[in-house]
Protein backbone atom coordinates (compact mmCIF):
# COMPACT_ATOMS: atom_id res chain seq x y z
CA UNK A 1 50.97 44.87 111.54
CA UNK A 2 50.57 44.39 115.43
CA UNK A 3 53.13 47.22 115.60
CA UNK A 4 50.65 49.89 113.34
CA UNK A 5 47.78 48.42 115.71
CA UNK A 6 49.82 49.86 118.45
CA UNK A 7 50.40 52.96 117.07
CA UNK A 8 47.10 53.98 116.31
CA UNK A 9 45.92 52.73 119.96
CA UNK A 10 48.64 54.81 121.39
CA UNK A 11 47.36 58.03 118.88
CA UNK A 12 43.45 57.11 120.18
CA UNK A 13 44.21 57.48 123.76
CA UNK A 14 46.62 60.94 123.41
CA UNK A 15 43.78 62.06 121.34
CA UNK A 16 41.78 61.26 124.65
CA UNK A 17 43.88 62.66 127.25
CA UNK A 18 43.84 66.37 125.33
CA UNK A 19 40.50 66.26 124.99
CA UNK A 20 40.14 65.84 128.82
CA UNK A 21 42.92 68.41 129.51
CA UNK A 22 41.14 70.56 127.16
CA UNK A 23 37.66 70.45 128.56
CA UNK A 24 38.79 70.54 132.03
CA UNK A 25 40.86 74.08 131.02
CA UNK A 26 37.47 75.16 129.51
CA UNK A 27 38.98 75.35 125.90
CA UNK A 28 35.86 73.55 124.21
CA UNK A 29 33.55 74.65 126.54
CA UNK A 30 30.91 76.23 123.70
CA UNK A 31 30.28 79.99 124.06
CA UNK A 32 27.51 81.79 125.06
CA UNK A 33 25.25 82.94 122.71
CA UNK A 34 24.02 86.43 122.60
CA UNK A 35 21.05 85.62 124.80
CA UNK A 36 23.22 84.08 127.47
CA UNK A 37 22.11 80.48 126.83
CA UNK A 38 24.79 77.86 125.86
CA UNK A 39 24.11 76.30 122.60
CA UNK A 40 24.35 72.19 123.11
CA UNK A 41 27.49 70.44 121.72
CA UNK A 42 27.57 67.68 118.82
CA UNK A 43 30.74 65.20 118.48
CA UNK A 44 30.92 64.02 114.73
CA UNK A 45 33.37 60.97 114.47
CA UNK A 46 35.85 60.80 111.59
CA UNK A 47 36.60 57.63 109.48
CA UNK A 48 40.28 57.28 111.46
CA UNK A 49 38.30 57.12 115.21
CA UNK A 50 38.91 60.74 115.61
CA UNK A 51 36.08 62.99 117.02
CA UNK A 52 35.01 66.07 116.93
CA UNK A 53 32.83 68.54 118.37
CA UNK A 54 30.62 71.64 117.66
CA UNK A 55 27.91 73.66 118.59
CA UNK A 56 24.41 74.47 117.75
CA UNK A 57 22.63 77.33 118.18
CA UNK A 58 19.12 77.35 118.99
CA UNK A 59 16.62 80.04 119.31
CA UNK A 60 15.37 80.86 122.61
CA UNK A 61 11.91 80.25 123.39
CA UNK A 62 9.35 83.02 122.39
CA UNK A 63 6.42 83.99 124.46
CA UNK A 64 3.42 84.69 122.78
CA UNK A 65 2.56 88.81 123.15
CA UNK A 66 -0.27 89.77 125.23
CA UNK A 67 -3.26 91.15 123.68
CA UNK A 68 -5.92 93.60 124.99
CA UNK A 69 -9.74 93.48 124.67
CA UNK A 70 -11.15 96.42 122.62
CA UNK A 71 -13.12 98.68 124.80
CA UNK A 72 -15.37 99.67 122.22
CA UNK A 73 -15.36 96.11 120.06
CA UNK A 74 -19.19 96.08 120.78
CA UNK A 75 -19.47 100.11 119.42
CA UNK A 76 -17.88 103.72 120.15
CA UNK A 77 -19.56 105.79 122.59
CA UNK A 78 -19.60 109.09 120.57
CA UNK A 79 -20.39 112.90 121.74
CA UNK A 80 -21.27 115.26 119.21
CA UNK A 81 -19.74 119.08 118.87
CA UNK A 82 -21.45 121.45 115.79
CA UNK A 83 -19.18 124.85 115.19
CA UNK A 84 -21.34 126.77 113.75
CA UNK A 85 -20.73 128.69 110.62
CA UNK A 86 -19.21 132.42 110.18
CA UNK A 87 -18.67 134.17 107.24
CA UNK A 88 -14.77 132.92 107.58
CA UNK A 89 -14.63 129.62 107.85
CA UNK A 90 -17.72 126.70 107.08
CA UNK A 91 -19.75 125.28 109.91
CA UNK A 92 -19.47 120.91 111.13
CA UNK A 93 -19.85 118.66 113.65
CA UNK A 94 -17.34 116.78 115.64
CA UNK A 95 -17.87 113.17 116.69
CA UNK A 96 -15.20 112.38 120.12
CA UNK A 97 -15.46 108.46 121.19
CA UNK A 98 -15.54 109.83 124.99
CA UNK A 99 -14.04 105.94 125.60
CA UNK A 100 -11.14 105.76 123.52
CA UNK A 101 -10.81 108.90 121.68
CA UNK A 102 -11.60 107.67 118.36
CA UNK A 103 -12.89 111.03 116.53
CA UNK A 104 -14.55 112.22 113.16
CA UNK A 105 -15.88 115.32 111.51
CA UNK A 106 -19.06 115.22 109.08
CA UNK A 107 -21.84 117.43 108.54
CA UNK A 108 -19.91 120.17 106.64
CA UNK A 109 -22.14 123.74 106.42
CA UNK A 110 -21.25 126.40 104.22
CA UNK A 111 -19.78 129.61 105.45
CA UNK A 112 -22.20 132.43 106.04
CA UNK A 113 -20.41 134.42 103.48
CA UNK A 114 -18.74 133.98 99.89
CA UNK A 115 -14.92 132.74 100.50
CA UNK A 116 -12.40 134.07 98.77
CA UNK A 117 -13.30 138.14 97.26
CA UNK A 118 -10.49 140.27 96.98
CA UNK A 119 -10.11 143.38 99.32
CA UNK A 120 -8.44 146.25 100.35
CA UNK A 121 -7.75 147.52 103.71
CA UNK A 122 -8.85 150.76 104.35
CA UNK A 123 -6.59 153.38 106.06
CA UNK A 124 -7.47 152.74 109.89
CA UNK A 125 -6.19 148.95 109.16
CA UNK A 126 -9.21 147.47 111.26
CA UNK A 127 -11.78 147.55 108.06
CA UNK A 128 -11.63 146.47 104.07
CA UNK A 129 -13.52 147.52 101.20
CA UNK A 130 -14.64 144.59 98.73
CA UNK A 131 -12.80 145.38 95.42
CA UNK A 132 -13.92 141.91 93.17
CA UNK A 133 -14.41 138.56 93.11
CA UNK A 134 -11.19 137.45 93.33
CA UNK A 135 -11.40 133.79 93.96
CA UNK A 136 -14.53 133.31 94.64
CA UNK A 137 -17.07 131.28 91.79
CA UNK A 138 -20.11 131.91 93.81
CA UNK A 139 -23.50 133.04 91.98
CA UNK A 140 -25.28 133.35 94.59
CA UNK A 141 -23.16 136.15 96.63
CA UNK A 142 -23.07 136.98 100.45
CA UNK A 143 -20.92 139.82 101.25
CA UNK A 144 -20.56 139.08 104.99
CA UNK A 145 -19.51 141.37 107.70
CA UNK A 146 -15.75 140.09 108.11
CA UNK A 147 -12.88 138.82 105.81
CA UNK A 148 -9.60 137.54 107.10
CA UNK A 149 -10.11 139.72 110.50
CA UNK A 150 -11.15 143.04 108.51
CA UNK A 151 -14.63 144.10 109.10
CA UNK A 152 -16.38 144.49 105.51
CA UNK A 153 -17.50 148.33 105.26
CA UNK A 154 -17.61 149.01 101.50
CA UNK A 155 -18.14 147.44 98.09
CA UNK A 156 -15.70 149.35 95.51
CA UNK A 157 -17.01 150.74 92.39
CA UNK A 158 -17.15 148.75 89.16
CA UNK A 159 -16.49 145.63 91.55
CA UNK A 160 -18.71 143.27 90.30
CA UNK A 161 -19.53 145.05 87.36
CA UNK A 162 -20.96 142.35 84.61
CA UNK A 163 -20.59 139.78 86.74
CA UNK A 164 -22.45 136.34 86.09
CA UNK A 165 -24.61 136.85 89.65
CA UNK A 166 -27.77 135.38 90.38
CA UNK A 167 -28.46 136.67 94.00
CA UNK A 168 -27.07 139.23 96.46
CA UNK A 169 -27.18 139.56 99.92
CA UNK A 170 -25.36 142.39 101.85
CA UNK A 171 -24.68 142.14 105.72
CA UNK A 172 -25.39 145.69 107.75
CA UNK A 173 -21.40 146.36 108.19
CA UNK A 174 -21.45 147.34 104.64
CA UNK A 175 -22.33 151.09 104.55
CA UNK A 176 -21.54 151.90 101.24
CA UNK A 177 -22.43 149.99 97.73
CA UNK A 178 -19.80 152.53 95.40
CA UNK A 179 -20.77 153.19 91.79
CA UNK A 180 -21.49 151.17 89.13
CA UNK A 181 -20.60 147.65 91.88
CA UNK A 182 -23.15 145.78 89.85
CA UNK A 183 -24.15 147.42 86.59
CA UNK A 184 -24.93 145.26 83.86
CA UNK A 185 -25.29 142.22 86.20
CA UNK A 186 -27.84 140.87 83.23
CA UNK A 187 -28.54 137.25 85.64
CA UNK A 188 -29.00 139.24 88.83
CA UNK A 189 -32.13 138.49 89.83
CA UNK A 190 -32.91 139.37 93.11
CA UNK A 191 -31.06 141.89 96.35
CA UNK A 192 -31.01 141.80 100.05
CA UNK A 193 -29.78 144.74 101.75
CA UNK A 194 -29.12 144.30 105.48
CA UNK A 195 -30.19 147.16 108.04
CA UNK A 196 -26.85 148.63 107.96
CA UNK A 197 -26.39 149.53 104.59
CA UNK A 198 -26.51 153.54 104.69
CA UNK A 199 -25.81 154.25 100.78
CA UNK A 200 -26.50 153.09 97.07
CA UNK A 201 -24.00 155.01 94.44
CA UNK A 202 -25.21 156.37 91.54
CA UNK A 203 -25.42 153.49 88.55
CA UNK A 204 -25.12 150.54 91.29
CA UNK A 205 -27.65 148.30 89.66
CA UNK A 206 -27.63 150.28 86.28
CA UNK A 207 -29.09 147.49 83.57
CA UNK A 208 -29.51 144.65 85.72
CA UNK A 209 -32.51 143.56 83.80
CA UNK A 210 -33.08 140.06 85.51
CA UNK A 211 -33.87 141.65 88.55
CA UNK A 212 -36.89 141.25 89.89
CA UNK A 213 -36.71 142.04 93.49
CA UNK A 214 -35.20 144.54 95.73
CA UNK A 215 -35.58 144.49 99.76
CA UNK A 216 -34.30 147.33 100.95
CA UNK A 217 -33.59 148.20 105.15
CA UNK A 218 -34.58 151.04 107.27
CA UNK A 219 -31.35 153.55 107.88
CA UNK A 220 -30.73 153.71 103.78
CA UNK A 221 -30.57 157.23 103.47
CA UNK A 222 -29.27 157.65 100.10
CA UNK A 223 -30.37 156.53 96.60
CA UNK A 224 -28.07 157.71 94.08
CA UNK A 225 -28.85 158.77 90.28
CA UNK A 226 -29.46 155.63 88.15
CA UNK A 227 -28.76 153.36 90.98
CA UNK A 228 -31.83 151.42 89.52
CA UNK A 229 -32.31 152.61 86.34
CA UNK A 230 -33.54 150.31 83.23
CA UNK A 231 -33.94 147.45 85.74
CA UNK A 232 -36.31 146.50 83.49
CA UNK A 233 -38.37 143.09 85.04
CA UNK A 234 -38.48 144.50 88.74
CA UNK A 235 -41.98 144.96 89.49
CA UNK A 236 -41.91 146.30 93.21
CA UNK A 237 -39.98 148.47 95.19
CA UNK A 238 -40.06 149.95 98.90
CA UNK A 239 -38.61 152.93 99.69
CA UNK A 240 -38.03 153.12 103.58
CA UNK A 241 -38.48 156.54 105.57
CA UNK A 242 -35.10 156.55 106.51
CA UNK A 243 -34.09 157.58 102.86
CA UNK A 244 -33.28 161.28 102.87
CA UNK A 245 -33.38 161.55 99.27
CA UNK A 246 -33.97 159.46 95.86
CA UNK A 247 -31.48 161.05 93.37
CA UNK A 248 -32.56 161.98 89.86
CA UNK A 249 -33.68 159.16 87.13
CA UNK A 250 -32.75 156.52 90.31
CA UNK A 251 -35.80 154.26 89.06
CA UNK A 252 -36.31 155.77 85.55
CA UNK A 253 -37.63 152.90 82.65
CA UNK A 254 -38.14 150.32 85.09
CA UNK A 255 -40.94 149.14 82.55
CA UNK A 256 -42.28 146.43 84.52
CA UNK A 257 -42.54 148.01 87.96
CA UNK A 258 -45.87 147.62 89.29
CA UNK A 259 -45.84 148.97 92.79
CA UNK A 260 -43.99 151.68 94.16
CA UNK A 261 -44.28 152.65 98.06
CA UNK A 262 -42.76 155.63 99.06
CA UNK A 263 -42.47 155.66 103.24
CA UNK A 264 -43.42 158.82 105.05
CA UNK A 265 -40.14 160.25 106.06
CA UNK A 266 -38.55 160.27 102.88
CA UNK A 267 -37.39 164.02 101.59
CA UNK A 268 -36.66 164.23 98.29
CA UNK A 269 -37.41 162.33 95.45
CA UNK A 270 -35.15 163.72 92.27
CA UNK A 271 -35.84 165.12 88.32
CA UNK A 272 -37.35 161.86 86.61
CA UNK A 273 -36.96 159.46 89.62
CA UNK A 274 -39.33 156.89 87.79
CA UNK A 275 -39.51 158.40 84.73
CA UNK A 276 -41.37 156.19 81.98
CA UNK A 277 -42.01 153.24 84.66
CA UNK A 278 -44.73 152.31 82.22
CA UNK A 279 -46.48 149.43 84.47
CA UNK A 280 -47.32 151.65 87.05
CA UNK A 281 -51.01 152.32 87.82
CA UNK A 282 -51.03 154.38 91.21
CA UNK A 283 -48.75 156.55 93.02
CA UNK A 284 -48.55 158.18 96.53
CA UNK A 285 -46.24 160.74 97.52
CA UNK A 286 -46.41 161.30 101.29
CA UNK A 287 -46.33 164.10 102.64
CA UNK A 288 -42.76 164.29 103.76
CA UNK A 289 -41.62 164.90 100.60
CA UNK A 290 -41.94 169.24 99.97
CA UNK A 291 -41.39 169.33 96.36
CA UNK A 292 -42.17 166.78 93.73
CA UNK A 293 -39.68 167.60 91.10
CA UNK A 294 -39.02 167.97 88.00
CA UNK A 295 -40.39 165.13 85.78
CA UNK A 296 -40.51 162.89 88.89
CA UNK A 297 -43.39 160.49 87.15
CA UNK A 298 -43.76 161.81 83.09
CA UNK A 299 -44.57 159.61 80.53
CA UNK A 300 -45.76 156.70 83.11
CA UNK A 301 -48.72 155.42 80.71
CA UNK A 302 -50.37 153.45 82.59
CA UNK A 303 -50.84 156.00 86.14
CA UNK A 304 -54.69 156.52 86.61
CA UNK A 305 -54.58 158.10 90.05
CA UNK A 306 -52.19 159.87 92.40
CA UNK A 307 -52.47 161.08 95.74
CA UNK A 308 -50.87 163.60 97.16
CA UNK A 309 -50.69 163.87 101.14
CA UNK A 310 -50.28 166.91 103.40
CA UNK A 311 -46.87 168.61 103.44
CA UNK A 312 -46.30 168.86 99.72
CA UNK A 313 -46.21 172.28 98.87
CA UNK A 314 -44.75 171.89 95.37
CA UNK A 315 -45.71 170.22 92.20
CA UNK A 316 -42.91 171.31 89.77
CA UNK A 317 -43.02 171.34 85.75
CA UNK A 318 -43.40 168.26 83.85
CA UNK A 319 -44.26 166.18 87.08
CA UNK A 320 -47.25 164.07 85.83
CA UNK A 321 -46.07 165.31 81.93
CA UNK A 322 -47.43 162.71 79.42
CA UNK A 323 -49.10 160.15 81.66
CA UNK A 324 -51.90 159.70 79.08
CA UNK A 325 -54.08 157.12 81.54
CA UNK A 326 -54.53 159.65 84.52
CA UNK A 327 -58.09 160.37 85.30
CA UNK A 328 -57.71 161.74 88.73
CA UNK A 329 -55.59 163.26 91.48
CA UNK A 330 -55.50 164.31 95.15
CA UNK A 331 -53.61 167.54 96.13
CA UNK A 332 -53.54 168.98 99.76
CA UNK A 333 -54.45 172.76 100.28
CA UNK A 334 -50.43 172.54 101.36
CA UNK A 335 -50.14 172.89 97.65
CA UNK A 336 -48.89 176.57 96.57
CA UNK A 337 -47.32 176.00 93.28
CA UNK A 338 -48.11 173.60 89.67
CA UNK A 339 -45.17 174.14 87.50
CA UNK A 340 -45.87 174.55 83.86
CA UNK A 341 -46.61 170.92 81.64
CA UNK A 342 -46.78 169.67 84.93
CA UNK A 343 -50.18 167.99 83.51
CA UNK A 344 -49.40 168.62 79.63
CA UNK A 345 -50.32 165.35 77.56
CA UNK A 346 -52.32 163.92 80.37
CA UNK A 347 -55.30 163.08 77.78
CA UNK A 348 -57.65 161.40 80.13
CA UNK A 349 -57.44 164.00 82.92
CA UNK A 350 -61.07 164.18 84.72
CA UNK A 351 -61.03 164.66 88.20
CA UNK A 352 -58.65 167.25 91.00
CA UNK A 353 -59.69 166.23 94.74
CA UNK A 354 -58.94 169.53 96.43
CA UNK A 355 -58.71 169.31 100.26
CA UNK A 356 -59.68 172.93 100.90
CA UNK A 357 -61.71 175.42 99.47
CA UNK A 358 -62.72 176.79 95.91
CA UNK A 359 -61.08 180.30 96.84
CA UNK A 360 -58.31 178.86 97.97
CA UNK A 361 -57.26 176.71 94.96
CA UNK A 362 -57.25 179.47 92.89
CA UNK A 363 -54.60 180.75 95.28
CA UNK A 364 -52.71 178.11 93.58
CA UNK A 365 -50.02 179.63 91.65
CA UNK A 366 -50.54 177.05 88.54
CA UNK A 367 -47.86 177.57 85.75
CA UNK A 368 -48.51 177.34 81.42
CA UNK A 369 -49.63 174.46 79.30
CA UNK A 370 -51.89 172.39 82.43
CA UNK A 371 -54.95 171.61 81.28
CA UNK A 372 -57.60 173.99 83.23
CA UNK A 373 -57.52 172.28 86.38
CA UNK A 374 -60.11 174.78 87.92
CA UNK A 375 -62.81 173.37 85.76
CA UNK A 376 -61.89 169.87 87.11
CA UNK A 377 -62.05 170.52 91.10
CA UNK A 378 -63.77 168.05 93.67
CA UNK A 379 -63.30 170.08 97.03
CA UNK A 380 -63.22 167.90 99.86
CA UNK A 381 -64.02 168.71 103.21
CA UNK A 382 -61.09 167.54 105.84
């Protein structure tokens, strides 16, 4: 017994001595860990008196991150930018914290122009002539004055033709509207055309009977046949005296129109130009115009008096034919010709201001079938 008491004494203090040997030789000296600290050292002790030792790695100690006031905590400091609309892109406002840059856009305005008609480019690559609607669902249609670059200086024929419009405005780049652009536009119910505009092609607004309004700019010069024709609810119309002619039937069975103003400057006004307009009560032609032609007013039922201002020298056949409500008309001593039925079926006929003489209306080289306008003369003293 006292010699196994020995034995494990003499074990114990070997044990001992390595572990000294060992430490001072660095063997157990616990490594490093990754942030360079040395994790501490535990001795566990076994049931035989043996001991042993390991290590424990803590975490370092964390310092808590640093945190920064917000500048604007009590409210942003924001200045305001509006880019305005063009007839490319829509118009807003920019809101730029000028403290910490914090930044928003509101206040969205539509572009100045429809978005999104299809085009073609013409041949000197710098313009475009609107060819449909392409994309675009608007009703209510701007035709601006650029599109992707391309300056807008024609609307094709047949472009919009029986298209579900409800307005239409034109900007001055346009020069020509080509034939037949909005015929049978049946909603269309009223037009803007900018100063600009130099043309209207024959059947342009054929049958758009909505319409009820037409604004028309100075420098039109041309007003094609039918461009208006059986627009039946428009009720007024201005021609400006930059219009070098009104082509034939341009206005004819526009049943509702009311008022027509023909500017002094105008030339021509074309065979049947209103032509059954069966609302209209008065007419004056000015005296810019030479010739009245063919037709230019018949069967307008409800005309009771036109005047006719100095300059026109010719009133040709079937002029005034058939409007049954005319009592009375004004003719210059300009006057040298009355075509035949130029008054034929003008049942209420009373009165003929003459402004010159007796002797020289019968100058007046008045053609067959008028009723005898001699009998009917007022001369008027200038």
């Amino acid at each position: 017994m006292k010699d196994k008491i020995g034995i494990k004494i003499l074990a114990a203090v070997f044990l001992i001595a390595c572990s000294l040997v060992l430490t001072a030789c660095g063997g157990n000296t616990p490594a490093p860990s990754e942030d360079g600290t040395t994790a501490p050292q535990t001795t566990v002790q076994s049931e035989d008196g043996t001991s042993s030792s390991s290590s424990v790695t803590t975490e370092p100690a964390t310092t808590a991150p640093q945190t920064t006031a917000d500048p604007c905590a009590n409210g942003h400091s924001y200045n305001s930018v509006v880019t305005p609309p063009t007839d490319e892109a829509q118009g807003y406002t920019t809101h730029t914290c000028s403290v910490c840059g914090d930044s928003y856009v509101d206040s969205y305005v539509p572009a100045t122009a429809s978005l999104g008609l299809s085009y073609t480019v013409n041949e000197d690559g710098k313009s475009c002539t609107v060819i449909g609607m392409g994309s675009c669902t608007d009703t209510e249609l701007i035709i601006g004055q650029r599109i992707d670059g391309y300056t807008v200086t024609g609307i094709g024929s047949h472009a919009f033709y029986r298209k579900s419009l409800t307005g239409l405005t034109v900007s001055g780049s346009v020069e020509s509207i080509g034939n037949g652009a909005f015929e049978d536009c049946k909603e269309l119910k009223s037009v803007r055309l900018c100063q600009g505009v130099k043309s209207i092609d024959s059947r342009a607004f054929l049958r758009c009977t909505a319409l009820t309004g037409v604004e028309l700019s100075d420098g039109l010069t041309t007003i094609e046949k039918l461009a208006f024709d059986r627009c039946t609810a428009l009720t007024e119309i201005t021609i400006p005296g930059s219009v070098v002619s009104i082509g034939d039937w341009a206005f004819s069975d526009c049943t509702a129109l009311t008022s027509v103003t023909i500017t002094e400057g105008v030339k021509r006004i074309g065979e049947g130009a209103f032509t059954g307009c069966d609302a209209l009560t008065n007419i004056t032609v000015p005296g810019s115009i030479t010739s009245v032609y063919v037709g230019v007013f018949s069967n307008c039922d409800s005309i009771t008096s036109v005047t006719l201002e100095d300059g026109v020298k010719t009133i040709s056949a079937r002029a005034f034919y058939g409007c049954r409500a005319l009592t009375e008309i004004t003719i210059p001593s300009s006057v040298t010709a009355i075509g035949s039925r130029a008054f034929f079926n003008c049942d209420s006929f009373g009165t003929v201001y003459y402004y010159g003489s007796l002797e020289a209306f019968t100058r007046i080289n008045v053609g067959e079938y008028n009723p005898d306008l001699l009998s009917k003369v007022v001369c008027v003293t200038p």
